[in-house]
Structure formats: C-alpha cells, structure tokens
Protein backbone atom coordinates (compact mmCIF):
# COMPACT_ATOMS: atom_id res chain seq x y z
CA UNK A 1 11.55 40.22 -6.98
CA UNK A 2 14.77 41.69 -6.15
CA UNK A 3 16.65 38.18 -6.36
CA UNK A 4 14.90 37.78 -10.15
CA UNK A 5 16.14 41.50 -10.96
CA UNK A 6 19.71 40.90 -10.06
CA UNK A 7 19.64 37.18 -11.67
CA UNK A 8 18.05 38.61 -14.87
CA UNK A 9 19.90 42.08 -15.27
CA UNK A 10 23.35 39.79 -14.25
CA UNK A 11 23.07 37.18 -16.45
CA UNK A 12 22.26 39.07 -19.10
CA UNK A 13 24.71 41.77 -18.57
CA UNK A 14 27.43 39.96 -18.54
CA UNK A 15 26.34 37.79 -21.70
CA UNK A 16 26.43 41.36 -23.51
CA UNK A 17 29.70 42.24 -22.52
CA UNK A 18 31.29 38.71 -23.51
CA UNK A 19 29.43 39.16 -27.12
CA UNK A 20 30.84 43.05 -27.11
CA UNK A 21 34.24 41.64 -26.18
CA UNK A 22 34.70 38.95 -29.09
CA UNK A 23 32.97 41.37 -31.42
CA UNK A 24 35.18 44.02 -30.56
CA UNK A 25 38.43 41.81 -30.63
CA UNK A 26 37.33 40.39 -33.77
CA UNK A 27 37.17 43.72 -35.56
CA UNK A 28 40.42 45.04 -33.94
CA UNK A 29 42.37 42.21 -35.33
CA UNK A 30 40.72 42.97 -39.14
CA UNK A 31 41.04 46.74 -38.84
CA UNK A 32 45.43 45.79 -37.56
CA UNK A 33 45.74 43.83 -40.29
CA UNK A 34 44.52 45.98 -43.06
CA UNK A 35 46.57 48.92 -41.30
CA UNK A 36 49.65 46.83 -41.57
CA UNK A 37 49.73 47.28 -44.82
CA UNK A 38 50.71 51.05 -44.43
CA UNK A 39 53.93 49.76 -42.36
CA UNK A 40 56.96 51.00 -43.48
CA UNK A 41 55.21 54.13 -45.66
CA UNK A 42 55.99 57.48 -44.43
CA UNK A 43 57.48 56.59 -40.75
CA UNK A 44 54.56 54.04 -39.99
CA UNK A 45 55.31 51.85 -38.09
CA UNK A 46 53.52 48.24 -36.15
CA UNK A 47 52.80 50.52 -33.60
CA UNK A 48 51.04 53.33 -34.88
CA UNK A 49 48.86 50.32 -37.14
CA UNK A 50 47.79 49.30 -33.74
CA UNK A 51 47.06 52.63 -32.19
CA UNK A 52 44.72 53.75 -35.46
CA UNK A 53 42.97 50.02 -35.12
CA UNK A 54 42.12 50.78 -31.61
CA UNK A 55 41.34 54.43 -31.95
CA UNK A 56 38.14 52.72 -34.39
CA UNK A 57 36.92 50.52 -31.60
CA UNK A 58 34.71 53.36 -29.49
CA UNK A 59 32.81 54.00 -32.54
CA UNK A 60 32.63 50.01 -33.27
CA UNK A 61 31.47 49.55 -30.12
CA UNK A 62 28.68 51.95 -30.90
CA UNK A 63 27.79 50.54 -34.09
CA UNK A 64 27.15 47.01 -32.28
CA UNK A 65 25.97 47.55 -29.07
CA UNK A 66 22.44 47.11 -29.85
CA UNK A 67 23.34 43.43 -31.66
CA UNK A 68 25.23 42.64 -28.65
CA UNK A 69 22.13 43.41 -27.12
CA UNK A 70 19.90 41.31 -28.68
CA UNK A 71 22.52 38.44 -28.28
CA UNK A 72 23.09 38.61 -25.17
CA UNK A 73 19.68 39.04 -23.76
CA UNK A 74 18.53 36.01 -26.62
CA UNK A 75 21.10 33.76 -25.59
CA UNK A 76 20.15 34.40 -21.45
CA UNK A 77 16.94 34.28 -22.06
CA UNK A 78 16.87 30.93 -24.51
CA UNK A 79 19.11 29.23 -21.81
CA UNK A 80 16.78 30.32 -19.10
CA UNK A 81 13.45 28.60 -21.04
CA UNK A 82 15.44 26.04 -22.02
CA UNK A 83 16.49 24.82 -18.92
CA UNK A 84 13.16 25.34 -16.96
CA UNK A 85 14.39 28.49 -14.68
CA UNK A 86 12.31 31.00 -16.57
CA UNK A 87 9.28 28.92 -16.31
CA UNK A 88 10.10 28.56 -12.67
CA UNK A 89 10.08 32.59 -12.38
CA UNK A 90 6.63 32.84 -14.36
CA UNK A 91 5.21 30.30 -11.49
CA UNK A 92 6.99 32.49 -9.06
CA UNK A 93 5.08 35.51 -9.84
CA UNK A 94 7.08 36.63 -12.38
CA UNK A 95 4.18 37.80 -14.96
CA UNK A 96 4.77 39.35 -18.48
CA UNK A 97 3.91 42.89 -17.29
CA UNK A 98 7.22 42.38 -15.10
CA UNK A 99 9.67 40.99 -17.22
CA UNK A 100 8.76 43.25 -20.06
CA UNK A 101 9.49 45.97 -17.00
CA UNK A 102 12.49 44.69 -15.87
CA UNK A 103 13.99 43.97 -18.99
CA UNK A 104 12.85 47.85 -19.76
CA UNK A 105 15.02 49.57 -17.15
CA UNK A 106 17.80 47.01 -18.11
CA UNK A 107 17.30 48.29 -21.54
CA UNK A 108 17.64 52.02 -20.86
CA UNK A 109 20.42 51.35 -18.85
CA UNK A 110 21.98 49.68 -21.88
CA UNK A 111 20.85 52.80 -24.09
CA UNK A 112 22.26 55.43 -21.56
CA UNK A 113 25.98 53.64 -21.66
CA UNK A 114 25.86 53.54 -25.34
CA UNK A 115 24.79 56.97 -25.67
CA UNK A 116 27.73 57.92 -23.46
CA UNK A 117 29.95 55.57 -25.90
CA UNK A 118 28.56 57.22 -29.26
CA UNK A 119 28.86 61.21 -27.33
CA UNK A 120 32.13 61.55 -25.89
CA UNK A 121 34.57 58.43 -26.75
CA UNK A 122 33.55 57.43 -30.31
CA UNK A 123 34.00 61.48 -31.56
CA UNK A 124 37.05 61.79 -29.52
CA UNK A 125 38.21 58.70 -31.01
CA UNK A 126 37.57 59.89 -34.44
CA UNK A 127 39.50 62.61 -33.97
CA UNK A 128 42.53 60.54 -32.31
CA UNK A 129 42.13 58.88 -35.39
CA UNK A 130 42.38 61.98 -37.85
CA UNK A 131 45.42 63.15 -35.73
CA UNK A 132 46.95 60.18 -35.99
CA UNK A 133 46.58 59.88 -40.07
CA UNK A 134 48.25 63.50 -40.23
CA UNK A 135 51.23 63.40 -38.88
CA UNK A 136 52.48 61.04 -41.53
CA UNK A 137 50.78 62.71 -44.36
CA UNK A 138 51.00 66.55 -45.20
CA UNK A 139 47.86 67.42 -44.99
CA UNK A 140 44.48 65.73 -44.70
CA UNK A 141 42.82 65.94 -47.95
CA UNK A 142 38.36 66.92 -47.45
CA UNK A 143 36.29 64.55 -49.69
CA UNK A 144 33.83 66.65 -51.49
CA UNK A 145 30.46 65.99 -52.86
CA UNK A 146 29.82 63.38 -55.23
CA UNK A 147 30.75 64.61 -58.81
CA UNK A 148 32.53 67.45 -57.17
CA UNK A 149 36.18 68.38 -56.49
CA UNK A 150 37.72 67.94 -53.20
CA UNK A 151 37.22 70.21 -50.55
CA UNK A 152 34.62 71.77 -48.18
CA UNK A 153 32.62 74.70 -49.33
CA UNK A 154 31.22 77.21 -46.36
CA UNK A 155 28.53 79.72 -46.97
CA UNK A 156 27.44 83.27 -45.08
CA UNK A 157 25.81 86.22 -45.77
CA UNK A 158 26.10 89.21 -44.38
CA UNK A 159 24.99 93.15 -44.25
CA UNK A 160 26.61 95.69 -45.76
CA UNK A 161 26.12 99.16 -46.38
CA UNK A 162 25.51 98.40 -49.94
CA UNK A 163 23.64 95.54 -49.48
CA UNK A 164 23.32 92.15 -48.64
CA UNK A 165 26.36 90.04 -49.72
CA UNK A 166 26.98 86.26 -49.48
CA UNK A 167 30.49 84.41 -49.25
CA UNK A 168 31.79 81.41 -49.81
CA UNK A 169 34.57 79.73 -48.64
CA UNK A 170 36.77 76.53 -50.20
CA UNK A 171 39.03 74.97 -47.70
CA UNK A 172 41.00 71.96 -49.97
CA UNK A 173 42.90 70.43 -46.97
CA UNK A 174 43.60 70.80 -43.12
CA UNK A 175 46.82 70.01 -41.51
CA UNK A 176 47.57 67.43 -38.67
CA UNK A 177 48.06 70.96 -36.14
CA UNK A 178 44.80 72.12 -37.38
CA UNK A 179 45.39 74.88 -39.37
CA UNK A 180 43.51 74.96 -43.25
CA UNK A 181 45.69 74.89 -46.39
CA UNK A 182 44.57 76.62 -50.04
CA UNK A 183 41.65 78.40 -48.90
CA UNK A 184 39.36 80.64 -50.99
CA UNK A 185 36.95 83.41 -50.35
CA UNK A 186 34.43 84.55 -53.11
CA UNK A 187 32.66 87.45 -51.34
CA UNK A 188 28.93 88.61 -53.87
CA UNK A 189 27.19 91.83 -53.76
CA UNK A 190 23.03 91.68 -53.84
CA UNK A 191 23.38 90.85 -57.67
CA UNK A 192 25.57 88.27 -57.95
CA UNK A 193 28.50 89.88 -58.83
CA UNK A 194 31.96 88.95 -57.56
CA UNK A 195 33.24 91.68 -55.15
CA UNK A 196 36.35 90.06 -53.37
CA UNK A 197 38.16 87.34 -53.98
CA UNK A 198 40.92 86.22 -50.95
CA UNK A 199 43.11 83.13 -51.99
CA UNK A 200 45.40 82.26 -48.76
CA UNK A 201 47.84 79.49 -48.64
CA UNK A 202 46.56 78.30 -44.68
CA UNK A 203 44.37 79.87 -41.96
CA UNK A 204 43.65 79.20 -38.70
CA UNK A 205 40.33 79.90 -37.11
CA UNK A 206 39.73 80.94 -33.48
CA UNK A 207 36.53 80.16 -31.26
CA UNK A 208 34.69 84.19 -32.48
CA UNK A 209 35.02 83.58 -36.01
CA UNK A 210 38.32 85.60 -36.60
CA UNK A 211 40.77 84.08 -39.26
CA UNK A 212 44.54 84.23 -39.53
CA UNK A 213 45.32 84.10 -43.09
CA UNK A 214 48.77 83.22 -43.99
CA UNK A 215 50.47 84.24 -47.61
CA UNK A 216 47.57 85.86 -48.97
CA UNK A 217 46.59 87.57 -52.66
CA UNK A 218 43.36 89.68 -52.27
CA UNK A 219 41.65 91.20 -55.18
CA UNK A 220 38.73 93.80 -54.72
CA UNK A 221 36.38 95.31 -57.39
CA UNK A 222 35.44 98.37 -56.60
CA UNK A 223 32.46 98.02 -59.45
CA UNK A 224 30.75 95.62 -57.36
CA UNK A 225 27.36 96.77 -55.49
CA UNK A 226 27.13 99.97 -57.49
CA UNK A 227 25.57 101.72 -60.78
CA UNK A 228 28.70 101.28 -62.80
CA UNK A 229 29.31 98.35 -64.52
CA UNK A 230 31.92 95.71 -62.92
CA UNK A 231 33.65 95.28 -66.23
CA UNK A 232 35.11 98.83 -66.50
CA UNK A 233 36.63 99.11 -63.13
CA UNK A 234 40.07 97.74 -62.85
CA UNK A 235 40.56 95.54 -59.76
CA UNK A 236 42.60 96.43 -56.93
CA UNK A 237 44.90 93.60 -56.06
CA UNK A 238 47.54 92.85 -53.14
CA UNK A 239 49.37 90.69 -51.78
CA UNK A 240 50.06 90.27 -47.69
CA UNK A 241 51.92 88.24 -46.00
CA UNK A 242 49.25 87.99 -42.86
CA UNK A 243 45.87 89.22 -42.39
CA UNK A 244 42.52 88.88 -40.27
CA UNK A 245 39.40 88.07 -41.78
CA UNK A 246 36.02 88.26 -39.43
CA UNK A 247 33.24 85.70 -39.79
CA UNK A 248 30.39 84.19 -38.41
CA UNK A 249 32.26 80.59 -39.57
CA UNK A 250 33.73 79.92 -36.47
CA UNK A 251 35.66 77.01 -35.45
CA UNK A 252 33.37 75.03 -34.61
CA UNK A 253 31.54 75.48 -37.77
CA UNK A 254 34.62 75.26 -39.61
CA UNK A 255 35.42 72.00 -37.93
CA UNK A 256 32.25 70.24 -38.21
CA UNK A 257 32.76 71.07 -42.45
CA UNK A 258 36.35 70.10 -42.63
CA UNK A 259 36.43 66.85 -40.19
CA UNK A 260 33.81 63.22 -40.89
CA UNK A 261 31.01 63.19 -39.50
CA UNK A 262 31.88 60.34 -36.88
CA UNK A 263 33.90 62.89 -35.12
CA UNK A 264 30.63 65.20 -34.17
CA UNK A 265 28.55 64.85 -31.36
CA UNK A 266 24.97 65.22 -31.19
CA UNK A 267 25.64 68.56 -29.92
CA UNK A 268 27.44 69.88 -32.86
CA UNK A 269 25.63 68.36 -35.50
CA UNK A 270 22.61 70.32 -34.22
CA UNK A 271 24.59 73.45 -34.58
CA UNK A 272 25.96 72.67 -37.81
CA UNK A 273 22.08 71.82 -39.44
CA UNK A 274 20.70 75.15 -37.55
CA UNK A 275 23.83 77.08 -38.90
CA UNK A 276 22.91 75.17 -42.84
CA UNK A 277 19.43 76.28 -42.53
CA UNK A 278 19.93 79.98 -41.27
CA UNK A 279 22.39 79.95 -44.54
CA UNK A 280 19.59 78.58 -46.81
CA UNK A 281 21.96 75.64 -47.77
CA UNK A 282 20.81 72.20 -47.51
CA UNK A 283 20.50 70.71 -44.17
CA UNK A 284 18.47 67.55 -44.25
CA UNK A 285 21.49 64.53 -44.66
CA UNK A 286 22.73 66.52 -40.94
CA UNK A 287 19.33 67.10 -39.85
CA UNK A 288 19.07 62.66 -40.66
CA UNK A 289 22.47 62.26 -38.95
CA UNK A 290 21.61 64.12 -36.28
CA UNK A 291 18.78 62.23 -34.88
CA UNK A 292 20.15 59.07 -36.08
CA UNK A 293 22.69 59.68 -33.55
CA UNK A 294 20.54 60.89 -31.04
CA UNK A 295 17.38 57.91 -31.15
CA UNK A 296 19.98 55.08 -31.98
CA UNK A 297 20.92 54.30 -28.33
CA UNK A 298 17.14 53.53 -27.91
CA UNK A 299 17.63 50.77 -30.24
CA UNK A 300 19.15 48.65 -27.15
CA UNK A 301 16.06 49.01 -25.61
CA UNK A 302 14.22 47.56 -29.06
CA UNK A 303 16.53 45.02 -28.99
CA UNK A 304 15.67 44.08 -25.67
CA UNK A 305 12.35 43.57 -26.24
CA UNK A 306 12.77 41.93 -29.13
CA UNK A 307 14.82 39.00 -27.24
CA UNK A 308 12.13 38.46 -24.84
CA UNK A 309 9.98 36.68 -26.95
CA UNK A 310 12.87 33.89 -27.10
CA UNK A 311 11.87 32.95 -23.56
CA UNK A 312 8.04 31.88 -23.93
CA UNK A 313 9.23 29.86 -26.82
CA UNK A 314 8.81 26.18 -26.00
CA UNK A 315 12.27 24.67 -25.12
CA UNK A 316 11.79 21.93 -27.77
CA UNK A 317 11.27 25.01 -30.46
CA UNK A 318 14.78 24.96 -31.53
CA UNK A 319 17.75 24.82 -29.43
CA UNK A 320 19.74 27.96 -28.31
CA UNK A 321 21.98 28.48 -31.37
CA UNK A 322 19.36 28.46 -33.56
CA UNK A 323 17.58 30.98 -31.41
CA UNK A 324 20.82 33.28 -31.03
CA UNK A 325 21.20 33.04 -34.37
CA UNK A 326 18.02 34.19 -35.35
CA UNK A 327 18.39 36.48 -32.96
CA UNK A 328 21.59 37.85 -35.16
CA UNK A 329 19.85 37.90 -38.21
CA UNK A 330 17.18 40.25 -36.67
CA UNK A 331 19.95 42.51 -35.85
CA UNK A 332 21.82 42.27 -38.97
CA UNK A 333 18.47 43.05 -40.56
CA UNK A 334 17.62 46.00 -38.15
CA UNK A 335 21.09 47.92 -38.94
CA UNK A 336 20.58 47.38 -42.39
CA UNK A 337 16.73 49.06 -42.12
CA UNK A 338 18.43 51.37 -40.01
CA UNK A 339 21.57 52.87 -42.55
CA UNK A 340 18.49 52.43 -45.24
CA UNK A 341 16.11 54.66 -44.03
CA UNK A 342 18.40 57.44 -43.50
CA UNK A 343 19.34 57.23 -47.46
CA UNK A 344 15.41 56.72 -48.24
CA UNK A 345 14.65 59.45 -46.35
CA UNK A 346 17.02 61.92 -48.11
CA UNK A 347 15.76 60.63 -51.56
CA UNK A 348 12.25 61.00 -50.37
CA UNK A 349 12.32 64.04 -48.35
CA UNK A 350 11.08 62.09 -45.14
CA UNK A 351 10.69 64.58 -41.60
CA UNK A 352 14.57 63.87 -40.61
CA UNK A 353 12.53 62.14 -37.16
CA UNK A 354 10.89 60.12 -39.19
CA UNK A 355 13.37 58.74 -41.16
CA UNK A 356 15.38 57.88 -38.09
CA UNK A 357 13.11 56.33 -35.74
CA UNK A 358 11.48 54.08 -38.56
CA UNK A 359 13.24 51.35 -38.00
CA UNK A 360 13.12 51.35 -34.27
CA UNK A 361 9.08 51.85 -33.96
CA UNK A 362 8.65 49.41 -37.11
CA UNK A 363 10.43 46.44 -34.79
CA UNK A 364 9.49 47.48 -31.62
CA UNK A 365 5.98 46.82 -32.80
CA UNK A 366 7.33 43.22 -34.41
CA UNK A 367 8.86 42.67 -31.01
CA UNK A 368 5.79 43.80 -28.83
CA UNK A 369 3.21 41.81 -31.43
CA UNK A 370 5.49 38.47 -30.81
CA UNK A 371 5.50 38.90 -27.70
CA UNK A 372 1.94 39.52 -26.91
CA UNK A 373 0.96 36.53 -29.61
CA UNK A 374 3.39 34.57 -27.05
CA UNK A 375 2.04 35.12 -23.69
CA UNK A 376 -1.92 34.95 -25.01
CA UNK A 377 -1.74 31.80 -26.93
CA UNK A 378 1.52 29.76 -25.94
C-alpha cells in the first residue's frame, strides 16, 4: 500500500502543480499587460508593471488552487482508468474505502498548503501591492459604500461622566508611509447632539489606540450633555498644530477599515467583525468573509473527492479531455456557487457558516453520491 500511496499522491501532485504553474503564468502575463498601460504615468516604469503583476499571484494562487485540484487529480486519475493501472490497483487490494482515504489525507494536505498561501503570502502580497500603488500616487484614495462618498467611517462609544457618547471617525485617504489624510471626528453626547468635532489634515495611529493628529481645527460645545440648550452656547474653537487623541480604534482596527479586504487574514477579520458587533454596526459581509476565508482551503479536499469518481468511469466513457474538462466546468461552477452564496447570504441574512460552507457540503455530497452510484453499480 505504500508503493500505491506514493504513486497516487506523486502523480497527482505533480499534475497539480503543472496546472497551478500554466494557470499562474497565464494570469501573470494578463495582469503585465494591463499594468503596462500605466508605463510612463507618474515614474512607472516596465519594472514596477511587473512587480505589481506578481505581487497578485499569491492571492491567484489561492483563488485556483482548488480547480487545480480537481484538474490535476481528474486528469491522474482519468489516465490511470484509462490505461488499465487503476483497475490493476482495485485487483490489488486497492478497495474504495482506501482510495477515498488516501486521496483524503492527500486532500488535507492540499488544503493545509493553501491555507498557508491564503494566511500569510496572499495578505502580505496585498499589501506589497498597496505599497507599491502609493508611492506613485499621493495618497491611496478608500472606496466607500455603495451610494456613498469615499472614505472609511469608524465607530466607538465610550463613558463619560455625562454620559455615554459615540464617535465617529472619516478617514478619506491613507498615504503610501501609512499615515491617514483629511480625517474627521464627530464625537455625540447620550442625545444625539454634536459635542466635538476634530478635522485633522493626517494622523498616524499607534498599536494602543493613541493618535497623532497633524494640523488640526477642534471645535467643542460646551452645551452638549447638559440642561441648556446646544444652540445658545457659543462653541469653543482652536486650532493646533499637533495633538493626541486616545481611542479604542487602534491600528489594527484602523487598518483592517482603511486597507481591501484581500490584505486581512483570518485572524484580523475575526477581530474586525467582533470589534463591528461590540459597536452595534453591521458585521455580517466580515462575519461571511471571514469564514469564507477560513472553510475555503477545505474546498481542495471537495475537489478531491469530486475527481475520484473519474476513475471508476469506464475507459471507453469519454477520453481524458473530455473528462478534464468536465472536470473544469465543475470547478468553474463551484467558485461561482461559492462567490454566490456569500452575496445570497447577505441578502438573505443566512448564519455567516452557513452561507460559506454551502457550496462545499452541497458538492461534497454530489461528489460522495457519484461516487458511491460508481462503485455499487459500475
């Protein structure tokens, strides 16, 4: 059994890595190409077109691992049946209990890799990426909600002796060093009324929440939180060239606002939905993202068992292109499920879980079914 392990988990191991390659290569080249048309803009050069194209390729290769997955394994498999060696194995003891196993462990193997790929390189990419993009442009400008004007919006309450208050925070744009350019603070008593307003022209935020606001107009009215009505209470404004604000936004959180959400890890998109729920804001679309992020490498191991039907096909059903490419229309059709049930799920208000393991348990069952349909009756 230890010959048919290394034979199987070989074969089809390298098969996925010469699919990942070509994919990979193929999507480098059209990602170059469309960055070449920023040569020549802003100190751009042929260079830096290549160096954004290949900072994209971690988080391609974490998009289609699983389809290089199922091609792979399809393709070894199909050639196996098709030239009598897996038939061979099945008279050699190798039963469906055992290949379903072995093809298992090969499958969280697969899934632990790609979890490593979508974790640490794909973020860190991301960011590489973002860097990149700002040192040719003055600032990065933060897409904001549909409908809405650019910019990030952070929330936080906190106590006060007169009460609870709640502040929000704009941030329009962060620079290429990190720092946050036109920011806003709109600080509420307990009824709503506007108590301080801080408008700074960039801040920087440090690990415990403490921000450095540069060139700043504050405006305070005094009104705010007691008996007296707002209105007749002149506010007291200022202007400073520095100051430190304290907050529970710390970098992190600030970072996880500001920055796409390719560049977070599963990690820090957990923090950033528990910190959107303990702020009464709406969490769900990280909540989805989050274990999106976290189940997808499992889909490897879907798409694993979804390929092994391919080998108890009859070698006269079809040759091996047509099974590979049915194979890639399975996967096509399993990303597509897969970006769909995240938006579903929002519209619906699906369990976040829910929404994102859908697709995985709806064609693991497929896969299982097949195969079992396979093995009993062909």
């Amino acid at each position: 059994m230890r010959t048919v392990r290394r034979l199987l988990w070989r074969d089809i191991t390298s098969s996925v890595a010469f699919v990942s390659l070509a994919f990979l290569s193929l999507f480098f080249f059209i990602d170059f190409v469309e960055e070449l048309g920023n040569v020549g803009t802003r100190g751009r050069t042929a260079g830096h077109a290549a160096l954004a194209a290949l900072y994209e390729l971690p988080g391609l290769f974490y998009e289609l691992m699983p389809i290089a997955v199922l091609i792979g394994t399809t393709y070894t498999l199909a050639r196996l049946a098709q030239t009598s060696e897996f038939t061979i194995l099945r008279t050699g003891g190798l039963g469906p209990g055992r290949a379903l196993g072995l093809l298992a462990t090969l499958g969280l193997a697969f899934a632990a890799f790609t979890f490593v790929i979508g974790d640490w390189l794909a973020p860190a990419g991301e960011r590489a990426g973002v860097r990149l993009q700002g040192q040719f442009d003055d600032s990065l400008s933060i897409a904001g909600a549909p409908g809405a004007a650019p910019g990030a919006w952070l929330k936080e309450r906190r106590s006060t002796p007169t009460g609870e208050h709640s502040i929000s925070v704009h941030v329009a744009a962060a620079s290429a060093s990190g720092s946050l350019q036109a920011v806003r603070i709109y600080e509420f008593d307990g009824d709503g009324a506007l108590a301080l307003r801080i408008s700074a022209r960039s801040a920087t935020v440090d690990d415990e929440g403490v921000w450095t606001l540069r060139d700043v107009e504050r405006q305070r009215w005094p009104g705010a939180g007691t008996t007296a009505p707002a209105q007749t209470q002149p506010a007291e404004r200022e202007r400073l060239a520095e100051m430190r604000w304290k907050s529970q936004l710390t970098a992190e959180v600030v970072a996880a606002a500001v920055l796409p959400l390719a560049t977070m890890t599963t990690r820090e998109l957990w923090r950033y939905s528990e910190h959107l729920s303990d702020q009464d804001q709406a969490s769900q679309r990280h909540q989805i993202r989050f274990w999106n992020k976290a189940l997808y490498p499992l889909a490897c191991l879907v798409m694993v068992a979804l390929a092994l039907p391919f080998a108890y096909l009859h070698a006269r059903a079809g040759g091996i292109s047509l099974k590979v490419f049915g194979g890639i229309m399975l996967g096509i059709s399993f990303i597509l499920l897969n970006k769909l049930s995240g938006h579903i799920g929002m519209l619906q208000g699906w369990v976040p879980w829910l929404a994102a393991a859908a697709p995985s348990l709806l064609y693991l069952g497929i896969s299982l079914a097949a195969f079992a349909w396979l093995v009993r009756y062909r």
